[in-house]
Protein backbone atom coordinates (compact mmCIF):
# COMPACT_ATOMS: atom_id res chain seq x y z
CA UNK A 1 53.04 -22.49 118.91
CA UNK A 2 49.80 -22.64 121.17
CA UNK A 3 48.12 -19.76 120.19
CA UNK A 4 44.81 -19.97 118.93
CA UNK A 5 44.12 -16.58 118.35
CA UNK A 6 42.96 -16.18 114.80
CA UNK A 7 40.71 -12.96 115.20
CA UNK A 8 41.51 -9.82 113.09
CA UNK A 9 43.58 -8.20 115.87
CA UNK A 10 45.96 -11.28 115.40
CA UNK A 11 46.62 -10.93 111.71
CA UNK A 12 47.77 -7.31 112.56
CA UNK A 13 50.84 -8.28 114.21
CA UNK A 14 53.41 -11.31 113.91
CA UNK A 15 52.43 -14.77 114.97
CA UNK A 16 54.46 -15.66 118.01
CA UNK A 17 56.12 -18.02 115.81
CA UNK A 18 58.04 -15.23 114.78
CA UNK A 19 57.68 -13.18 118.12
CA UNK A 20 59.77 -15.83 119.91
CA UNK A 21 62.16 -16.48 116.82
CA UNK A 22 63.01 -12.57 117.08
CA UNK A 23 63.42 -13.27 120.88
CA UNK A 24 65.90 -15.76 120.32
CA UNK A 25 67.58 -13.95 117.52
CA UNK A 26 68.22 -10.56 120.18
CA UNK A 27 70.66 -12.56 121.16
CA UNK A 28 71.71 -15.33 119.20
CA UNK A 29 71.33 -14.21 115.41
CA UNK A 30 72.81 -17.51 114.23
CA UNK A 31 70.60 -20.00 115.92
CA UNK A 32 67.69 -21.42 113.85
CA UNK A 33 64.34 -22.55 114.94
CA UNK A 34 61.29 -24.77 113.32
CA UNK A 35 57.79 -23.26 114.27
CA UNK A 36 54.84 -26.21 115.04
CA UNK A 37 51.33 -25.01 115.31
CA UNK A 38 50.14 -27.48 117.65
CA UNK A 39 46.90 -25.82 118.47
CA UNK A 40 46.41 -26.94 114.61
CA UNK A 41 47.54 -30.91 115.55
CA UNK A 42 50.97 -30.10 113.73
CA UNK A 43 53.73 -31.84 116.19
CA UNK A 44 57.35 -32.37 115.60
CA UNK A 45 57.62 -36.20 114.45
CA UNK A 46 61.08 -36.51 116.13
CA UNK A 47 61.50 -33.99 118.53
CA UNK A 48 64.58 -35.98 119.68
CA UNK A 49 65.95 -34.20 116.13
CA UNK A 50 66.22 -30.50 117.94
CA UNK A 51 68.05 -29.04 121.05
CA UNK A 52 65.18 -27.95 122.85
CA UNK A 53 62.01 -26.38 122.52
CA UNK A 54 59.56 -23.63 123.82
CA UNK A 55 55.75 -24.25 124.48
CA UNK A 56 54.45 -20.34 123.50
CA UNK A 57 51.39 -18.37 125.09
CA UNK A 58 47.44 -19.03 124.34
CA UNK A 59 44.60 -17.46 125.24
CA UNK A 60 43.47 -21.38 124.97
CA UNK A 61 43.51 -22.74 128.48
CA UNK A 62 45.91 -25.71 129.70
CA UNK A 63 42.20 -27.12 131.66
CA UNK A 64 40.13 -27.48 128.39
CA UNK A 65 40.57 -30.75 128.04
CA UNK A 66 40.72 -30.08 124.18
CA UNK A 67 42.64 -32.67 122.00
CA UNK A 68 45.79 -30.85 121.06
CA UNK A 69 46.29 -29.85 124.57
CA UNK A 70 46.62 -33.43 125.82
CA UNK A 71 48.76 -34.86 122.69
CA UNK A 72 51.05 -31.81 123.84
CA UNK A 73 50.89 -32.84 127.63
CA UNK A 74 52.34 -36.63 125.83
CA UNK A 75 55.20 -34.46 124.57
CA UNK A 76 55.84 -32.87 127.80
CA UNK A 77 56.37 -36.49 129.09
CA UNK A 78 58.18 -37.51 126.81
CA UNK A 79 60.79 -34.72 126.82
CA UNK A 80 60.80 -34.64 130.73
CA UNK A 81 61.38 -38.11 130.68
CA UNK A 82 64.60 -37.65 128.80
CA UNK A 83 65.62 -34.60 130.11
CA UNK A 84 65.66 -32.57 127.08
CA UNK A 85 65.42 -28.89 127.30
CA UNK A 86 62.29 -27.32 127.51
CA UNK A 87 61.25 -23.61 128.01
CA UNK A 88 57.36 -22.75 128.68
CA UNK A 89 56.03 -19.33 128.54
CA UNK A 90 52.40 -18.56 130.13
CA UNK A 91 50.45 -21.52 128.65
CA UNK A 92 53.58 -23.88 127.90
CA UNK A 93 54.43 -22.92 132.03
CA UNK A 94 51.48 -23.68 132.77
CA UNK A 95 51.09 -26.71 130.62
CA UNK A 96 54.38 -28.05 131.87
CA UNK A 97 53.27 -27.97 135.26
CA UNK A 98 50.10 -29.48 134.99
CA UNK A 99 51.78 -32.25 133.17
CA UNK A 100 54.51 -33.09 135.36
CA UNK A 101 51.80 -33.53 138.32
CA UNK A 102 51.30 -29.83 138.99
CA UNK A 103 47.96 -27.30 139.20
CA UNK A 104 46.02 -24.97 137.66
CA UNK A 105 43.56 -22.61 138.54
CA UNK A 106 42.14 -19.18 138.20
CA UNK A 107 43.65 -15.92 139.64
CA UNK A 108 42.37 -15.08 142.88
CA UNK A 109 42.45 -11.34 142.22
CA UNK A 110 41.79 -11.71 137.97
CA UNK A 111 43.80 -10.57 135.43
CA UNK A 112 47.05 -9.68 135.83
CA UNK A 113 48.25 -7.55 132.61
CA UNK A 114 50.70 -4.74 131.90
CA UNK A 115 54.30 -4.76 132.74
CA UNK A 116 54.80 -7.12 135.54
CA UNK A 117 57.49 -6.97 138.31
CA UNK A 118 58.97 -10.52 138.95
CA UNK A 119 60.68 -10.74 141.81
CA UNK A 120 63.59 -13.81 141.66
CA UNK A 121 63.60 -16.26 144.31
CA UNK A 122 66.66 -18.20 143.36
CA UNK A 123 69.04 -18.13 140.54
CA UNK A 124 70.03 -21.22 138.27
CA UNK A 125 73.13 -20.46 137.04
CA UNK A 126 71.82 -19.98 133.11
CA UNK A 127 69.57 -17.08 134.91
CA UNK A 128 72.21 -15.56 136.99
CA UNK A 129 72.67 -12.16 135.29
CA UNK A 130 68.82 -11.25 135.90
CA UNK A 131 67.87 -8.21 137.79
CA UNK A 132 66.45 -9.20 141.25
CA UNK A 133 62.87 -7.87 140.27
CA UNK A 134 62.93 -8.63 136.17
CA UNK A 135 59.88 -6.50 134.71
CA UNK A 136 58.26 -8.51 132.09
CA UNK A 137 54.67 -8.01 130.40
CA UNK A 138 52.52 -10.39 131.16
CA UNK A 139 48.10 -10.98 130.43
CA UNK A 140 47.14 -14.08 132.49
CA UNK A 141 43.49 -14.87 134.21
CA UNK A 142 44.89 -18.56 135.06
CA UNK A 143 47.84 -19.66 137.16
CA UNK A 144 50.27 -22.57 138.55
CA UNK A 145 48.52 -23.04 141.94
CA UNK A 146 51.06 -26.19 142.60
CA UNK A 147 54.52 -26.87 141.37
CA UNK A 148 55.50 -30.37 139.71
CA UNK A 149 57.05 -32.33 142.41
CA UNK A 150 60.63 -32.01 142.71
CA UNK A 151 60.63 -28.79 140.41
CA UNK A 152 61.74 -25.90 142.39
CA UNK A 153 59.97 -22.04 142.46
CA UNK A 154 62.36 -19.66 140.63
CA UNK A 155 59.76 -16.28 141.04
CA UNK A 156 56.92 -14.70 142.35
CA UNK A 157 55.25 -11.74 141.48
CA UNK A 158 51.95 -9.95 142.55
CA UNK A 159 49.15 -12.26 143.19
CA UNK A 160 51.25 -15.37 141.47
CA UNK A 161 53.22 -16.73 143.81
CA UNK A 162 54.67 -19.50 141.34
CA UNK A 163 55.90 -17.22 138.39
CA UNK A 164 58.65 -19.07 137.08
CA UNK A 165 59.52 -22.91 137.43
CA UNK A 166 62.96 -25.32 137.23
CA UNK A 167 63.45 -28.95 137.10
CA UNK A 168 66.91 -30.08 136.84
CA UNK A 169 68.82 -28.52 133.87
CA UNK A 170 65.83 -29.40 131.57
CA UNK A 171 62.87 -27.58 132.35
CA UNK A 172 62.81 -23.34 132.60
CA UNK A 173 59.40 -21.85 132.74
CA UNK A 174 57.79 -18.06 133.36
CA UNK A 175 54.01 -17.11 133.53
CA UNK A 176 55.33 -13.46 131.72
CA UNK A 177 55.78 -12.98 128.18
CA UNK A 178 59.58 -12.14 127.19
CA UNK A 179 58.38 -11.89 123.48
CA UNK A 180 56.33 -9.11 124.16
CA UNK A 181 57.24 -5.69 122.83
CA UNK A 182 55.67 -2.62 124.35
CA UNK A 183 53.69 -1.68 121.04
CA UNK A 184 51.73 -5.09 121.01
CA UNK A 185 51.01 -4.98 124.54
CA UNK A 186 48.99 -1.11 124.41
CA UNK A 187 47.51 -2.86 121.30
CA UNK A 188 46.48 -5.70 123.48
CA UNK A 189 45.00 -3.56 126.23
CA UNK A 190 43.26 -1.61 124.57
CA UNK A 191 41.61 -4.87 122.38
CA UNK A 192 40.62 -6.13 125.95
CA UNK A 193 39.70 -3.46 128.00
CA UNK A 194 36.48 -4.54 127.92
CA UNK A 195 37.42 -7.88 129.21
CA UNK A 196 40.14 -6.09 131.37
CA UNK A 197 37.60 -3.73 133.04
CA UNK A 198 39.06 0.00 133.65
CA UNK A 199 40.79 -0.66 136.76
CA UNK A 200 43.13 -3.24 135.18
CA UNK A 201 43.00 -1.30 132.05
CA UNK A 202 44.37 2.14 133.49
CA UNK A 203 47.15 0.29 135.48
CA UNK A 204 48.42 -1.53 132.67
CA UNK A 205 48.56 1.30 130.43
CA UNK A 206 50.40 3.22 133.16
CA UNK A 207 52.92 0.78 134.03
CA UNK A 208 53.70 0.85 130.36
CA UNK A 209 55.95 3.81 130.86
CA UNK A 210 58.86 1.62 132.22
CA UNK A 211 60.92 -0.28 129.98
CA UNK A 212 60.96 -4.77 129.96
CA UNK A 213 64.12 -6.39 130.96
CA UNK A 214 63.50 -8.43 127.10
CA UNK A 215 67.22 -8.62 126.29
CA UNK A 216 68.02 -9.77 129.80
CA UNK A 217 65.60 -12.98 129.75
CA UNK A 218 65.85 -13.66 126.18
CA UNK A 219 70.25 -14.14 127.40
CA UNK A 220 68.51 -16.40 129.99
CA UNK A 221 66.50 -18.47 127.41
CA UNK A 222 69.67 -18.84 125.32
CA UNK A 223 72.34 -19.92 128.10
CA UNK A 224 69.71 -22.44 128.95
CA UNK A 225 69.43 -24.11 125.92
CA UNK A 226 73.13 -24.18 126.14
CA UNK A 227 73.43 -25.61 129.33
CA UNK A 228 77.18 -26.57 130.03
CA UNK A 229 78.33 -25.34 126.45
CA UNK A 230 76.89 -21.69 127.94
CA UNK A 231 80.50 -19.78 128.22
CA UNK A 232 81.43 -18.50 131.81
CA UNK A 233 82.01 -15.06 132.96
């Protein structure tokens, strides 16, 4: 868990500790899963103990330099190095990439927020079920501006044309936010609109009328962690 909000619009709603545990759960109730707060300097002391794990969303960026952020880059390594499965969402994407050898950098055109249309580029076979465009929500002012060598580009979407990473069988990524449910994101817009300005602001609450394709990537999170157990159609 990266986040390092802590303000009182925070303690309204569930950590994403338990945002990305209910994720999981959609679609495999049995599974269970150990939270780290590693924006607090709390790291698994054996990660080599678990199946995987998933770097969460920050409002922290990946370029601060700060502490916690490099210690977690070490674990990035580490896993990569071993090929153990890792999923990054928004900040763990982007801190994966900028790990592995990738870049950072701001959005040319600002924020991107609101229900997102991600358009796939290719399909690893623990993806293959999604939708060609998969609408996600997503709040980002920072992006992958260069893939990881040998990683390859698994979606675009408007302004970000490296939404979504692979590398080998190990490594699954998305800028978008699957653990996002529509409630928390009009609660989130309207907490930034200032931030947002009332361009952004109006199309994000607009595009809020469609439903997320949640169910859909949280299956795609799940038969990745599986990887050859994951049963066949």
């Amino acid at each position: 868990m990266t986040n390092t909000d802590e303000s009182a619009f925070a303690r309204r709603h569930p950590d994403d500790g338990t945002k990305f545990t209910d994720l999981i759960h959609l679609v495999r109730p049995g599974w269970r899963t150990t939270v780290f707060p590693v924006k607090d300097g709390v790291f698994p002391e054996q990660i080599d103990r678990f199946d995987g794990a998933l770097i969460t969303g920050s409002p922290a960026s990946t370029r601060s330099g700060a502490g916690w952020t490099l210690r977690l880059f070490e674990l990035i390594r580490d896993m990569a190095t071993r090929r153990q499965p890792l999923v990054g969402i928004c900040f763990g994407h982007q801190a994966i990439a900028l790990a592995l050898g990738g870049a950072v950098g701001d959005n040319p055109g600002g924020w991107a927020h609101g229900l997102l249309h991600v358009r796939m580029l290719t399909r690893p076979d623990w993806a293959r079920d999604l939708p060609d465009v998969v609408r996600l929500y997503g709040s980002h002012s920072e992006q992958v501006i260069r893939a990881p060598e040998g990683a390859t580009v698994l979606a675009c979407s408007e302004g970000c044309p490296i939404a979504g990473l692979a590398l080998g069988r190990h490594i699954y990524t998305t800028q978008h936010h699957p653990e996002m449910d529509r409630e928390f994101i009009t609660d989130l817009t309207g907490e930034m609109a200032t931030e947002l300005g009332p361009d952004v602001t109006a199309r994000a609450l607009a595009s809020l009328s469609d439903p997320a394709d949640t169910g859909a990537f949280a299956e795609s999170i799940a038969r990745f962690f599986e990887g050859d157990r994951a049963p066949q159609a």
